[in-house]
N, C-alpha and C. Protein backbone atom coordinates (compact mmCIF):
# COMPACT_ATOMS: atom_id res chain seq x y z
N UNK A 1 1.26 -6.05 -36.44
CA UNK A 1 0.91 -5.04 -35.43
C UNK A 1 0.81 -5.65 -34.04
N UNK A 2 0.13 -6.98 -33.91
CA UNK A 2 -0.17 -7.44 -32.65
C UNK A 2 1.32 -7.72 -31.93
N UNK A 3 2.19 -8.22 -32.86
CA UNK A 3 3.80 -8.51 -32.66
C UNK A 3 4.12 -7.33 -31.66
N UNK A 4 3.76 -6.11 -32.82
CA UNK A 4 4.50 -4.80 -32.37
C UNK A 4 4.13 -4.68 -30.82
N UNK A 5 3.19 -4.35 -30.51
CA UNK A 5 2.24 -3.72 -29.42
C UNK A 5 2.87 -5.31 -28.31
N UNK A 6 2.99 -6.82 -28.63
CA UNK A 6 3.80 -7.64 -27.18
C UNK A 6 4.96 -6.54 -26.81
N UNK A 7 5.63 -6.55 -28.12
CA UNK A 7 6.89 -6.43 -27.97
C UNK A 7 7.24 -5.20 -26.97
N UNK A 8 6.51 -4.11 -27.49
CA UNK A 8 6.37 -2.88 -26.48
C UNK A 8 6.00 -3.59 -24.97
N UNK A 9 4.82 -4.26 -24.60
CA UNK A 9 4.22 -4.65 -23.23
C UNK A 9 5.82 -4.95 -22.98
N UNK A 10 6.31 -6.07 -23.38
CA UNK A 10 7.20 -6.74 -22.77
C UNK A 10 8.43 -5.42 -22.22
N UNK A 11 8.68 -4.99 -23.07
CA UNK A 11 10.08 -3.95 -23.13
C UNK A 11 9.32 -2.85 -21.91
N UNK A 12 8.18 -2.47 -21.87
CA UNK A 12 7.92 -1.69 -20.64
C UNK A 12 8.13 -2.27 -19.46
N UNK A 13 7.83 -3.48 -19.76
CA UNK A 13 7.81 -4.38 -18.04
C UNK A 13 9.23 -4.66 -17.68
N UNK A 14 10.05 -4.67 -18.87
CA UNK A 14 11.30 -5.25 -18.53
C UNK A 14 12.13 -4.13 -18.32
N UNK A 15 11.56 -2.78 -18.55
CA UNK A 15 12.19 -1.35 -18.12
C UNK A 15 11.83 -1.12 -16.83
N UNK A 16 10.63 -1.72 -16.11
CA UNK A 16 10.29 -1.67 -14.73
C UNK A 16 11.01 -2.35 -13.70
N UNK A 17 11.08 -3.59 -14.38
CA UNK A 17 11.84 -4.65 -13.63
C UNK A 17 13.44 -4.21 -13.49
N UNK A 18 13.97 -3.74 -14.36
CA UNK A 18 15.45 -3.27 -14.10
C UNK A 18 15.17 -1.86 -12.90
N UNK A 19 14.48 -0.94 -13.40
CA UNK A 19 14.33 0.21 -12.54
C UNK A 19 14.05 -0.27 -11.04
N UNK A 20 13.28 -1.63 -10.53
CA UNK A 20 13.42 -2.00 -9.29
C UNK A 20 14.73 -2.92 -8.94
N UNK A 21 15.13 -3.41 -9.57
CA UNK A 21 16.22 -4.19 -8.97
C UNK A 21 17.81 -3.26 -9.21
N UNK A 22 17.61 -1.82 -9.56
CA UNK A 22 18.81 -0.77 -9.69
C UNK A 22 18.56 -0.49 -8.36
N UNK A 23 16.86 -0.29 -7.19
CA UNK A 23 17.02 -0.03 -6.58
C UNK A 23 17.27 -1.30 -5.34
N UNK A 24 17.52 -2.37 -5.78
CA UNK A 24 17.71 -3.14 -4.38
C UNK A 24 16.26 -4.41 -4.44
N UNK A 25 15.59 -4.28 -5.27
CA UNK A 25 14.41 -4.79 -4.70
C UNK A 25 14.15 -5.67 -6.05
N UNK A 26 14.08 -7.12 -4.87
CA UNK A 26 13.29 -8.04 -5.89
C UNK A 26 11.83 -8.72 -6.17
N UNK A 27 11.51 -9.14 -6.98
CA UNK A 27 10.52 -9.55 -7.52
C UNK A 27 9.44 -10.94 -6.70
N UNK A 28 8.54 -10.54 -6.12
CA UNK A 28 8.25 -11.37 -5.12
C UNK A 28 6.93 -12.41 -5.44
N UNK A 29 6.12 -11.55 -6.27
CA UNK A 29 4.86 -11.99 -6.37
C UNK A 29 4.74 -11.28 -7.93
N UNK A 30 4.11 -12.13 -8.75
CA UNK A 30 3.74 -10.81 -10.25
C UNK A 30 2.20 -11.83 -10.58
N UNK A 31 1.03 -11.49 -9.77
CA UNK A 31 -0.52 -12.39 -9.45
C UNK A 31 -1.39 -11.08 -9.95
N UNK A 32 -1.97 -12.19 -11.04
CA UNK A 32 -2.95 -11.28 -11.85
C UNK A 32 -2.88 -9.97 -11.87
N UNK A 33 -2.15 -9.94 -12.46
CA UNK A 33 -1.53 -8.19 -12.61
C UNK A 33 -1.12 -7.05 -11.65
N UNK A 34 -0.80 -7.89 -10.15
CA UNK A 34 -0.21 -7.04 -8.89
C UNK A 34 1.06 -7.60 -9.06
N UNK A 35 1.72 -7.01 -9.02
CA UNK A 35 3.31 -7.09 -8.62
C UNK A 35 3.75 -6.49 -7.45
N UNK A 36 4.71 -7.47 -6.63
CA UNK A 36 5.51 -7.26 -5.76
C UNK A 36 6.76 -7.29 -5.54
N UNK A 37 7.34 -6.06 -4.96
CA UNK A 37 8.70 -6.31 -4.95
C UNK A 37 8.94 -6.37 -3.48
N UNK A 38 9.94 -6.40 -2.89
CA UNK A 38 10.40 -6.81 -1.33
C UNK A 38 12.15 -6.60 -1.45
N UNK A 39 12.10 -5.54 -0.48
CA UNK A 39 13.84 -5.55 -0.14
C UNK A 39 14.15 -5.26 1.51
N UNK A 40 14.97 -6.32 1.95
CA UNK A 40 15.09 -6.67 3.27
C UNK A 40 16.00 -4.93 3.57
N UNK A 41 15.63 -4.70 5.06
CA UNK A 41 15.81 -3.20 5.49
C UNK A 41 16.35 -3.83 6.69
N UNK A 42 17.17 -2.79 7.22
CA UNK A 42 18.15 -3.34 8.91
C UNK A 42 17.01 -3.39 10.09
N UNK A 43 17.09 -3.77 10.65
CA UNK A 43 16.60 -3.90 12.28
C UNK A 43 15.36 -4.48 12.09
N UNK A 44 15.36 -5.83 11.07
CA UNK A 44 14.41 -6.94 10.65
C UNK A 44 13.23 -6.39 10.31
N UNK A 45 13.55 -4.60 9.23
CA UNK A 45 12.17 -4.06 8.75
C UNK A 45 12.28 -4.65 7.15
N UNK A 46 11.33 -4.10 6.50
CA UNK A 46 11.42 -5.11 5.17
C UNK A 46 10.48 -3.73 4.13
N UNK A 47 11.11 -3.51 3.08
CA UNK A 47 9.94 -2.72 2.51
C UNK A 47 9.66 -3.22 1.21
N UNK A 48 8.48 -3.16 1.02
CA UNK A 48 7.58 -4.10 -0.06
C UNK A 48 7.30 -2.65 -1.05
N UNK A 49 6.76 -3.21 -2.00
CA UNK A 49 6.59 -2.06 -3.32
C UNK A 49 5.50 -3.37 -4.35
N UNK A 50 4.07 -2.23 -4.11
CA UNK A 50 3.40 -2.99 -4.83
C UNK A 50 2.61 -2.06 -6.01
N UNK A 51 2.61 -3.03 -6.96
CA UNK A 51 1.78 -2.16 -8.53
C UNK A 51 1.00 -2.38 -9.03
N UNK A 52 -0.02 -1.61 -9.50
CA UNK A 52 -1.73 -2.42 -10.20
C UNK A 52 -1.76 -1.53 -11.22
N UNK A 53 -2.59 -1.55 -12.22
CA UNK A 53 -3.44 -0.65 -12.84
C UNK A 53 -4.93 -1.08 -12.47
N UNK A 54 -5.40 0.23 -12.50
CA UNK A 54 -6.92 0.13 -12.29
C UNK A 54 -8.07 0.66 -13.39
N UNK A 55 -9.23 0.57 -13.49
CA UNK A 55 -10.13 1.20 -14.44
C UNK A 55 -10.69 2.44 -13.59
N UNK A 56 -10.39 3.48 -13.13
CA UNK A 56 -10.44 4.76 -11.97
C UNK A 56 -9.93 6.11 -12.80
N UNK A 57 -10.02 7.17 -12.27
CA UNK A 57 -9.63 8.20 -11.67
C UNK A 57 -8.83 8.70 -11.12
N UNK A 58 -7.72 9.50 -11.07
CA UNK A 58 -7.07 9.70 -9.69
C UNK A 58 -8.12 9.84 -8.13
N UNK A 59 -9.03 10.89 -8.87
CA UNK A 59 -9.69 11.47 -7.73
C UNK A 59 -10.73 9.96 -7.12
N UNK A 60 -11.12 9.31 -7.98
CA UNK A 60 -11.65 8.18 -7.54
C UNK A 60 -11.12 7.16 -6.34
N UNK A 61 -9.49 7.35 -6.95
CA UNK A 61 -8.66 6.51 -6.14
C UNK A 61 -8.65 7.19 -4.73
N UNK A 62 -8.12 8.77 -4.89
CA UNK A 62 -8.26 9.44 -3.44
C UNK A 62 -8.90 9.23 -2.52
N UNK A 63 -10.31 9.09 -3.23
CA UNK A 63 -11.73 9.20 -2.52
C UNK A 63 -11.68 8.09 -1.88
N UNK A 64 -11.31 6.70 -2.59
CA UNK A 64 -11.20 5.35 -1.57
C UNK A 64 -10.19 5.45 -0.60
N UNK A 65 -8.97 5.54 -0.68
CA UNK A 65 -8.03 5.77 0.12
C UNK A 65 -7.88 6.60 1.33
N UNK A 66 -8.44 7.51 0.90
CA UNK A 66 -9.20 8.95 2.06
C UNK A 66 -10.09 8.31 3.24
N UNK A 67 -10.99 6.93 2.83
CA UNK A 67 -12.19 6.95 3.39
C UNK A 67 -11.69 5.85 4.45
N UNK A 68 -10.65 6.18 5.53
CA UNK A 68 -10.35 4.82 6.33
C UNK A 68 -11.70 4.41 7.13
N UNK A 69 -12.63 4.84 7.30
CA UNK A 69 -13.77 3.81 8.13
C UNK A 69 -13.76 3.04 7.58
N UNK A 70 -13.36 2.48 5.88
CA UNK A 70 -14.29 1.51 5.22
C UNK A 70 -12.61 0.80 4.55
N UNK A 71 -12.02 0.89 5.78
CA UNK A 71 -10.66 0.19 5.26
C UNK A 71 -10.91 -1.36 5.41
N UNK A 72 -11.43 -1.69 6.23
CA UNK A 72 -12.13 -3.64 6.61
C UNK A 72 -12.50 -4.28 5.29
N UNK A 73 -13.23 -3.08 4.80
CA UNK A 73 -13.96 -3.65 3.29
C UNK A 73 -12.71 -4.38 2.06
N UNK A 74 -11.67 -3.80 2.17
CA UNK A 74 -10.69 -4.47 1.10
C UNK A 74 -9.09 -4.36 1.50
N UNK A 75 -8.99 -3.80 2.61
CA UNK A 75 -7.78 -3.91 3.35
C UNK A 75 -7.41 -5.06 3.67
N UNK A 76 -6.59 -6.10 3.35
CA UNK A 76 -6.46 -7.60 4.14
C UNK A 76 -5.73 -6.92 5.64
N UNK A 77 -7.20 -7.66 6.39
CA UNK A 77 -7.18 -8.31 7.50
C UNK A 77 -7.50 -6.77 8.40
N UNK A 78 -7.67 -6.12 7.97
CA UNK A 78 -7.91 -4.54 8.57
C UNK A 78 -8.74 -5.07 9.60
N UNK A 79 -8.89 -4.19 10.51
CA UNK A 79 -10.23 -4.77 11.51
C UNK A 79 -11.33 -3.80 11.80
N UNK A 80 -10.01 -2.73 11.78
CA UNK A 80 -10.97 -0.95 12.48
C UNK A 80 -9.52 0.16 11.47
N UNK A 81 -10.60 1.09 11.26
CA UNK A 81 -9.96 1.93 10.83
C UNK A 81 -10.54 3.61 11.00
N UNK A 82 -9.44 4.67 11.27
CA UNK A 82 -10.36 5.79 11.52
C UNK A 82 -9.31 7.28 11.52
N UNK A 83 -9.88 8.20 10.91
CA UNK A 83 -9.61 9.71 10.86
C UNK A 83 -9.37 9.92 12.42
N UNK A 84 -8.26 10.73 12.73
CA UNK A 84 -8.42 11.27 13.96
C UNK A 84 -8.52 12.67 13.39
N UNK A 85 -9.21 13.35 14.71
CA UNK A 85 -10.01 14.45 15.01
C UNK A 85 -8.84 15.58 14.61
N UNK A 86 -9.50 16.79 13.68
CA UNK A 86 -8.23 17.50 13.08
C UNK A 86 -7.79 17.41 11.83
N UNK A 87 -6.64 17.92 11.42
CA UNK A 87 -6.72 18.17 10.04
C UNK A 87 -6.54 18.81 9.02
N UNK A 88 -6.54 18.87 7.59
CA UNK A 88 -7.27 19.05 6.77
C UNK A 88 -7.54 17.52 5.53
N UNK A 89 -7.91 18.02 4.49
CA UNK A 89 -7.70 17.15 3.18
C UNK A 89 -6.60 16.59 2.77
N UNK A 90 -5.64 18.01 3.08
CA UNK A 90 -4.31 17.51 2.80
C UNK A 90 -3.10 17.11 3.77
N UNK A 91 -3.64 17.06 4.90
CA UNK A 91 -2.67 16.76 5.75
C UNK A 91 -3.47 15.94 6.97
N UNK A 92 -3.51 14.79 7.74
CA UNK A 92 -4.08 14.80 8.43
C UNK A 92 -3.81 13.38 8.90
N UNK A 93 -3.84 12.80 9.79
CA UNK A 93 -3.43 11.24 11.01
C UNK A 93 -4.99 10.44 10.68
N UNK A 94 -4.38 9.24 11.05
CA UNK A 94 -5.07 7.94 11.07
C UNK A 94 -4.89 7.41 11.87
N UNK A 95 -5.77 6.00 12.18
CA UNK A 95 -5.87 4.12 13.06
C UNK A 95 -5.88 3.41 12.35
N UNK A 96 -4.99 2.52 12.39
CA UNK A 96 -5.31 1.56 11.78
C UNK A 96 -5.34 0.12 12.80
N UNK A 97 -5.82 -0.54 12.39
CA UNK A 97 -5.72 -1.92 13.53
C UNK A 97 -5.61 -3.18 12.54
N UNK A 98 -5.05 -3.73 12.27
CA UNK A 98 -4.73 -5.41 11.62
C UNK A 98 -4.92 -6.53 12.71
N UNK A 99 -6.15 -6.93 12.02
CA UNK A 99 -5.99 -8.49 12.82
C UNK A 99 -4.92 -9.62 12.71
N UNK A 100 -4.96 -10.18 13.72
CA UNK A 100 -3.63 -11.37 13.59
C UNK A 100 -4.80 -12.87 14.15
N UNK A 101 -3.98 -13.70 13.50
CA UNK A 101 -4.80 -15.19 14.52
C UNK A 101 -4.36 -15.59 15.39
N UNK A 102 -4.62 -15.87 16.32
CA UNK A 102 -4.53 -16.10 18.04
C UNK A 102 -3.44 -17.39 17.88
N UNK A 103 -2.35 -17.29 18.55
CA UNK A 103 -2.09 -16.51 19.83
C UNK A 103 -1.44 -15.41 19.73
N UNK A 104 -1.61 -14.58 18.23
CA UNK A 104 -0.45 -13.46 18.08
C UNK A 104 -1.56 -12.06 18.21
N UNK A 105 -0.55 -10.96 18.60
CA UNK A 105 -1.18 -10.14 19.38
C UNK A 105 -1.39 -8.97 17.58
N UNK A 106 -2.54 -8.44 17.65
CA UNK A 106 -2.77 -7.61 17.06
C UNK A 106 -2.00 -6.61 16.48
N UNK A 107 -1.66 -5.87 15.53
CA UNK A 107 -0.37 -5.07 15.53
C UNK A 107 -1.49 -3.37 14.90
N UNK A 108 -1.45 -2.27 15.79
CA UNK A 108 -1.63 -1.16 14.96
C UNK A 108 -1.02 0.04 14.63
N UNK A 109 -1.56 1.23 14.22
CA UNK A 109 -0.33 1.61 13.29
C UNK A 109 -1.35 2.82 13.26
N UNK A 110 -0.64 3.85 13.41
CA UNK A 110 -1.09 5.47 13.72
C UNK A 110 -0.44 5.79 12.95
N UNK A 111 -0.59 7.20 11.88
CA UNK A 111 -0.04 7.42 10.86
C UNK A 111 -0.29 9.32 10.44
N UNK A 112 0.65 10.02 9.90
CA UNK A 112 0.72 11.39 9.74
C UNK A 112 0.77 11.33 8.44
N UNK A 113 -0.68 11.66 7.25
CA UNK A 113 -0.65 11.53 6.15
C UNK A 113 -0.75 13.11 5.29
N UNK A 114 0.14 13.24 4.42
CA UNK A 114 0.30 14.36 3.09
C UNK A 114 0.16 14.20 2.17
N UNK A 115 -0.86 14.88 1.28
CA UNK A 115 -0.92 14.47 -0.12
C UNK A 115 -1.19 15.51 -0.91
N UNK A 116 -0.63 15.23 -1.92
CA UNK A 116 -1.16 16.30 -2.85
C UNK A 116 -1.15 15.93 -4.83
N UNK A 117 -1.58 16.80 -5.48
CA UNK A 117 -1.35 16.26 -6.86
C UNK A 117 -0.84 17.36 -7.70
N UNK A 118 0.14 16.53 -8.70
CA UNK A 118 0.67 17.67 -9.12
C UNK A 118 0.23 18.30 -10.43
N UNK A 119 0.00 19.80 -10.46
CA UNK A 119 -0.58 20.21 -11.56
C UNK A 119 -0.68 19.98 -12.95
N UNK A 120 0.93 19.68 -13.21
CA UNK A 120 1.63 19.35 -14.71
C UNK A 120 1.56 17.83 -15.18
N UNK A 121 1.29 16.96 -13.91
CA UNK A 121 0.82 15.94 -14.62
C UNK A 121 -0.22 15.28 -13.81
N UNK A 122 -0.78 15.54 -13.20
CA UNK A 122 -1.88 14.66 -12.35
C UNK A 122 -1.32 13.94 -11.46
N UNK A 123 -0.07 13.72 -11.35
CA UNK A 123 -0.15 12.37 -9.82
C UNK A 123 0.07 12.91 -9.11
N UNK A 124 -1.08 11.93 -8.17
CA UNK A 124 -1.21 12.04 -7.18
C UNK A 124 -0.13 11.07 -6.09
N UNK A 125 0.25 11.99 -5.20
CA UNK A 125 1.39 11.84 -3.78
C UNK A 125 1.08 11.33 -2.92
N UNK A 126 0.86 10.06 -2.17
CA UNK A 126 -0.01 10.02 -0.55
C UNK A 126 1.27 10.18 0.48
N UNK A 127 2.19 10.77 1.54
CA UNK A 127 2.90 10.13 2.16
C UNK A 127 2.76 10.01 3.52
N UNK A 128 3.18 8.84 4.23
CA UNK A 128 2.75 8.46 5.77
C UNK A 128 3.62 8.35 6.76
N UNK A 129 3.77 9.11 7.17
CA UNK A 129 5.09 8.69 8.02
C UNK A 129 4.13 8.13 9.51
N UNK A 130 4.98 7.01 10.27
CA UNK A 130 4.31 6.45 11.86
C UNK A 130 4.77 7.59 12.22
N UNK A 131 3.56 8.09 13.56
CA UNK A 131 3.36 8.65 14.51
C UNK A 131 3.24 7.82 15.45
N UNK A 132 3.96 6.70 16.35
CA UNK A 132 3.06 5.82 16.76
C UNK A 132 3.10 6.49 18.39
N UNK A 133 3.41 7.78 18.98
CA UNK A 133 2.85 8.50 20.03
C UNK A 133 2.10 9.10 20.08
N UNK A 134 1.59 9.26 18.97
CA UNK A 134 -0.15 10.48 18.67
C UNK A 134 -1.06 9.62 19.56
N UNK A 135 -1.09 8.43 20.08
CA UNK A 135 -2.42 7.82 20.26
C UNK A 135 -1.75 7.46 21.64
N UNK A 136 -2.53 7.12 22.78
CA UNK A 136 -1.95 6.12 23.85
C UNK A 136 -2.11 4.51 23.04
N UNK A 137 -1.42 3.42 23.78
CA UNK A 137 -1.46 2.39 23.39
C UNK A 137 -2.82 1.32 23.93
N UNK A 138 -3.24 0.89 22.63
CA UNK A 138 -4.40 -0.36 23.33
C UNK A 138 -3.79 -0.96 23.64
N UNK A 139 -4.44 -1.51 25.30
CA UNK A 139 -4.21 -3.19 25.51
C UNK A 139 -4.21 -4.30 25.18
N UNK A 140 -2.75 -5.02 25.25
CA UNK A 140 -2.92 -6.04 24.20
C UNK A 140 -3.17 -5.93 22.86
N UNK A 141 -2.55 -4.86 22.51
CA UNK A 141 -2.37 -4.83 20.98
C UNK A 141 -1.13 -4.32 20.27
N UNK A 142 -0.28 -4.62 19.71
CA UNK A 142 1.37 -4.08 19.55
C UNK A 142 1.08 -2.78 18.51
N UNK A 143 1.78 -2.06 19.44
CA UNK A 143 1.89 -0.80 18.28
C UNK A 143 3.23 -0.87 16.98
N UNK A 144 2.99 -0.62 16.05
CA UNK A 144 3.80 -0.63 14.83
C UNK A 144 4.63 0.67 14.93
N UNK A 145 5.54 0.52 15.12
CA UNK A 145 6.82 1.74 15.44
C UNK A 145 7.31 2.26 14.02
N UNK A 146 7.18 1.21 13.16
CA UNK A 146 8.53 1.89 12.14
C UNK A 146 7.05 1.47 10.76
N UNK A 147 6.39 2.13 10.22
CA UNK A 147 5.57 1.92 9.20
C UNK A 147 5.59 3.67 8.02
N UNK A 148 6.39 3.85 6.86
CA UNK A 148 6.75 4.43 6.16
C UNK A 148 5.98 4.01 5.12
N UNK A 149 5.41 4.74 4.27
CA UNK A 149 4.73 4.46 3.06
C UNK A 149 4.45 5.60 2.04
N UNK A 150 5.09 4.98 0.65
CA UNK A 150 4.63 6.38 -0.54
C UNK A 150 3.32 5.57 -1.30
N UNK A 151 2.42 6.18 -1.72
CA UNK A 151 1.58 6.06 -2.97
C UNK A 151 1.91 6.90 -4.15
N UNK A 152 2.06 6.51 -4.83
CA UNK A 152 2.23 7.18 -6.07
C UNK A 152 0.54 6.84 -7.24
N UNK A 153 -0.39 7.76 -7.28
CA UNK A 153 -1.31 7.66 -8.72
C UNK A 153 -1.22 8.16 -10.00
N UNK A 154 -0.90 7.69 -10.76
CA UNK A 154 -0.56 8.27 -11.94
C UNK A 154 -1.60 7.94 -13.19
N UNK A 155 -2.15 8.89 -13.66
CA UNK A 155 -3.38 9.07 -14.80
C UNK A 155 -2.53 8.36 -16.00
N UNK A 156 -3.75 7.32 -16.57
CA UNK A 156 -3.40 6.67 -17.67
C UNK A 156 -4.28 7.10 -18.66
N UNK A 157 -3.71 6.61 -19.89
CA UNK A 157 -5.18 6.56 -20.74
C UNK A 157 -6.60 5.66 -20.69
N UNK A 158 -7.58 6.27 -21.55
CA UNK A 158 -8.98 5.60 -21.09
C UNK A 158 -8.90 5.18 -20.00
N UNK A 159 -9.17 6.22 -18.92
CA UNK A 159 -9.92 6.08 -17.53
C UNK A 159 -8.71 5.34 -16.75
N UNK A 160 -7.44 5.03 -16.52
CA UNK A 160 -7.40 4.09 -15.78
C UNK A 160 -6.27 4.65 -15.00
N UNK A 161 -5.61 4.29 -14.31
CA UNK A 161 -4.51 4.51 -13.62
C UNK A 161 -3.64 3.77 -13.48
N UNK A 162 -2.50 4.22 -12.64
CA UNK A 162 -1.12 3.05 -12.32
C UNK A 162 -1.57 3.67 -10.89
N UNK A 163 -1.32 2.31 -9.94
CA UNK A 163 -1.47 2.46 -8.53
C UNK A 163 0.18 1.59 -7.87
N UNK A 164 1.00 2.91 -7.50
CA UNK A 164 1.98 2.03 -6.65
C UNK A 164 1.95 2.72 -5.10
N UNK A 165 2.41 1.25 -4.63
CA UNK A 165 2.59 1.83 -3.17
C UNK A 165 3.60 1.30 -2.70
N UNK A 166 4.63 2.03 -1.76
CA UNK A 166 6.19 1.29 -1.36
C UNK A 166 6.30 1.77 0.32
N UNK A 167 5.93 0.59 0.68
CA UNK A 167 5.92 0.48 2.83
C UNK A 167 7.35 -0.11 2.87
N UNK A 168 7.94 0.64 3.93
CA UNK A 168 8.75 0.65 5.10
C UNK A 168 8.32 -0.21 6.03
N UNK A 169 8.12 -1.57 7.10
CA UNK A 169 7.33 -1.60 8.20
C UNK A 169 8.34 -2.88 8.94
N UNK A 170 8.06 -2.84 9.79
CA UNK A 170 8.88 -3.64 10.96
C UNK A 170 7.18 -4.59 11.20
N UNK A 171 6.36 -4.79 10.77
CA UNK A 171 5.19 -5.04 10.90
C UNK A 171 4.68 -6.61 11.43
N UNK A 172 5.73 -7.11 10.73
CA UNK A 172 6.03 -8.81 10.39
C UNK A 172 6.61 -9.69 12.00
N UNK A 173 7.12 -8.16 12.00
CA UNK A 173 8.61 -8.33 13.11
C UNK A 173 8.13 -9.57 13.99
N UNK A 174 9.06 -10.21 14.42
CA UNK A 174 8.56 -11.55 15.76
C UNK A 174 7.63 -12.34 15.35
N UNK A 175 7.24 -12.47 14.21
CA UNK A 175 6.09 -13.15 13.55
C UNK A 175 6.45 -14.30 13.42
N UNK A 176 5.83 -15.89 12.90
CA UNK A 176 6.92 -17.31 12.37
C UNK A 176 6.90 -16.90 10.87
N UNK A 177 7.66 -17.67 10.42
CA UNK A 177 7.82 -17.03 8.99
C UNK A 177 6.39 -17.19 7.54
N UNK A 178 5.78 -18.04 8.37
CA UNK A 178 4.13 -18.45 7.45
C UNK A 178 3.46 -17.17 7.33
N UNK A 179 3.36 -16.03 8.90
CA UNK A 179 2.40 -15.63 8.86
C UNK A 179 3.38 -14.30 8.77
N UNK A 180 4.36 -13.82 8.77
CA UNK A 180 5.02 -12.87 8.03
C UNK A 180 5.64 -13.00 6.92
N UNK A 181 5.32 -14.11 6.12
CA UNK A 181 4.83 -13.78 4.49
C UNK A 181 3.65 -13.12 4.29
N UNK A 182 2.68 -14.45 4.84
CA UNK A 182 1.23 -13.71 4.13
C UNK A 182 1.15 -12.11 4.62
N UNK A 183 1.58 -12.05 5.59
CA UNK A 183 1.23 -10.08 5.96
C UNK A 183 1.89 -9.38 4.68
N UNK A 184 3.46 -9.85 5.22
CA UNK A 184 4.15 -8.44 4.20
C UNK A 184 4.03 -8.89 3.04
N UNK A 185 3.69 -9.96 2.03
CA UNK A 185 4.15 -9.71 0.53
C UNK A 185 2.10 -10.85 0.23
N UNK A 186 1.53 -11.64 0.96
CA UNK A 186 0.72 -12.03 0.62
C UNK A 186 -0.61 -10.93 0.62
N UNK A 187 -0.38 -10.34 1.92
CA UNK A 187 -1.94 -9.37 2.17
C UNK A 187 -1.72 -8.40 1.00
N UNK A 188 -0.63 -7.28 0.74
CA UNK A 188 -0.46 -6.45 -0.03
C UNK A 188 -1.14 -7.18 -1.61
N UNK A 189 -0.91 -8.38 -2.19
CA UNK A 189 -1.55 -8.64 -2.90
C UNK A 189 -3.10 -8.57 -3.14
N UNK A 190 -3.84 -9.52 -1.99
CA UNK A 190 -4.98 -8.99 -1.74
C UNK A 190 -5.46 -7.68 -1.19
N UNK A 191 -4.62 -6.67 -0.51
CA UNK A 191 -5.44 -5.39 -0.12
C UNK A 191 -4.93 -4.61 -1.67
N UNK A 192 -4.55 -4.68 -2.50
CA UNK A 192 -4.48 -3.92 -4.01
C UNK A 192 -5.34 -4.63 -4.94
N UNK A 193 -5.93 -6.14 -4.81
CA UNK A 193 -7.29 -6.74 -5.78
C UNK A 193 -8.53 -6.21 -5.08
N UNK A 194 -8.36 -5.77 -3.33
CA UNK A 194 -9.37 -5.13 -3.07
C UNK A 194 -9.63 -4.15 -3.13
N UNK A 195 -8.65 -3.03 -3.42
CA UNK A 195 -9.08 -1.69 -3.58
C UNK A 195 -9.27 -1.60 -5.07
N UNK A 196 -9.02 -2.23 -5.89
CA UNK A 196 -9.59 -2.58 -7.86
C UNK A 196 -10.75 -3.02 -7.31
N UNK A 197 -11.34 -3.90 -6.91
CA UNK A 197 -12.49 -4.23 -6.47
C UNK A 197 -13.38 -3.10 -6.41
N UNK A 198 -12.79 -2.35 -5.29
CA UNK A 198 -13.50 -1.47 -4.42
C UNK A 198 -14.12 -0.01 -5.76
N UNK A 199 -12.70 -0.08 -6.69
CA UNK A 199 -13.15 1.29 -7.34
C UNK A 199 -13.41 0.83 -8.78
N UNK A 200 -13.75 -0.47 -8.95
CA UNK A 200 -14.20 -1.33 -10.13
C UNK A 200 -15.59 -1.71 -10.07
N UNK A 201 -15.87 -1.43 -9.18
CA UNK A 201 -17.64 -1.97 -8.47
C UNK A 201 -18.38 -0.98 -9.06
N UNK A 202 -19.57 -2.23 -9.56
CA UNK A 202 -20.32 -1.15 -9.91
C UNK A 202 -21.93 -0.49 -9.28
């Protein structure tokens, strides 16, 4: 039986792994159970695709994701985060601000978010498209022009979920290549052990 049940793990993962590299995207990071994929995009944007399971909720997950004041708490490198004024539940803009280490200039990222879940099976949709004219620009801080992102939550058995998320972002852009790794394929690792963190806490 124990045979049986690898053999399945394995054959699911290896049905995942083909389903991302049909679409272009390879295998970047697979760290304590986050996986990353990364496929280079034109005009030096790059979009990453990252996967967890969690011990959650959908609605649990919402509830963290929803709550950008408290994005610092497990966001790598977040600094400030915030609802703009307006709205609803299901539709509604963000701030985001990412710290950088000196001498590189801050990069943030304004965002037009939709979500919804679907009746027939529970997942839940997040999608973001940049707005990056909703806001005037801070000083001395680069605004993120091109930042695209899906969440996908999908209800598992006993309590848990599949958490993917797949960014679009020019984010990295002009970066040296140390510190646009750790952003695009290193932070995504840590901001998905921090949001398990976040909805694993007890």
């Amino acid at each position: 039986m124990r045979i049986f049940v690898l053999i399945l793990i394995w054959a699911g993962t290896q049905v995942q792994a083909n389903a991302q590299e049909e679409q272009g995207f390879v295998l970047q990071t697979d760290e304590d159970g986050v996986f990353v994929w990364v496929r280079p995009e034109s005009n030096d944007d790059l979009t990453v695709r990252v996967a967890i399971t969690a011990r959650a909720s959908v609605s649990e997950v919402r509830k963290v994701i929803d709550h950008a004041s408290a994005y610092p708490r497990w966001v790598h490198r977040c600094e400030e985060a915030y609802v703009l004024p307006g709205g609803t539940p299901k539709a509604y803009s963000y701030y985001s601000r990412v710290n950088l280490p000196f001498p590189f200039s801050d990069r943030e990222v304004v965002g037009a978010i939709t979500q919804s879940v679907d009746v027939n099976t529970g997942v839940f949709t997040r999608i973001i498209k940049s707005t990056p004219t909703a806001l005037p620009m801070n000083k001395g801080i680069q605004r993120v022009e091109t930042y695209d992102s899906t969440w996908k939550v999908e209800p598992l058995s006993d309590n848990k979920v599949a958490i993917t998320c797949t960014v679009r972002t020019a984010a990295g852009s002009g970066l040296p290549n140390w510190l646009r790794h750790e952003i695009m394929t290193g932070g995504p690792v840590k901001t998905m052990k921090g949001l398990v963190e976040e909805l694993e806490k007890d």
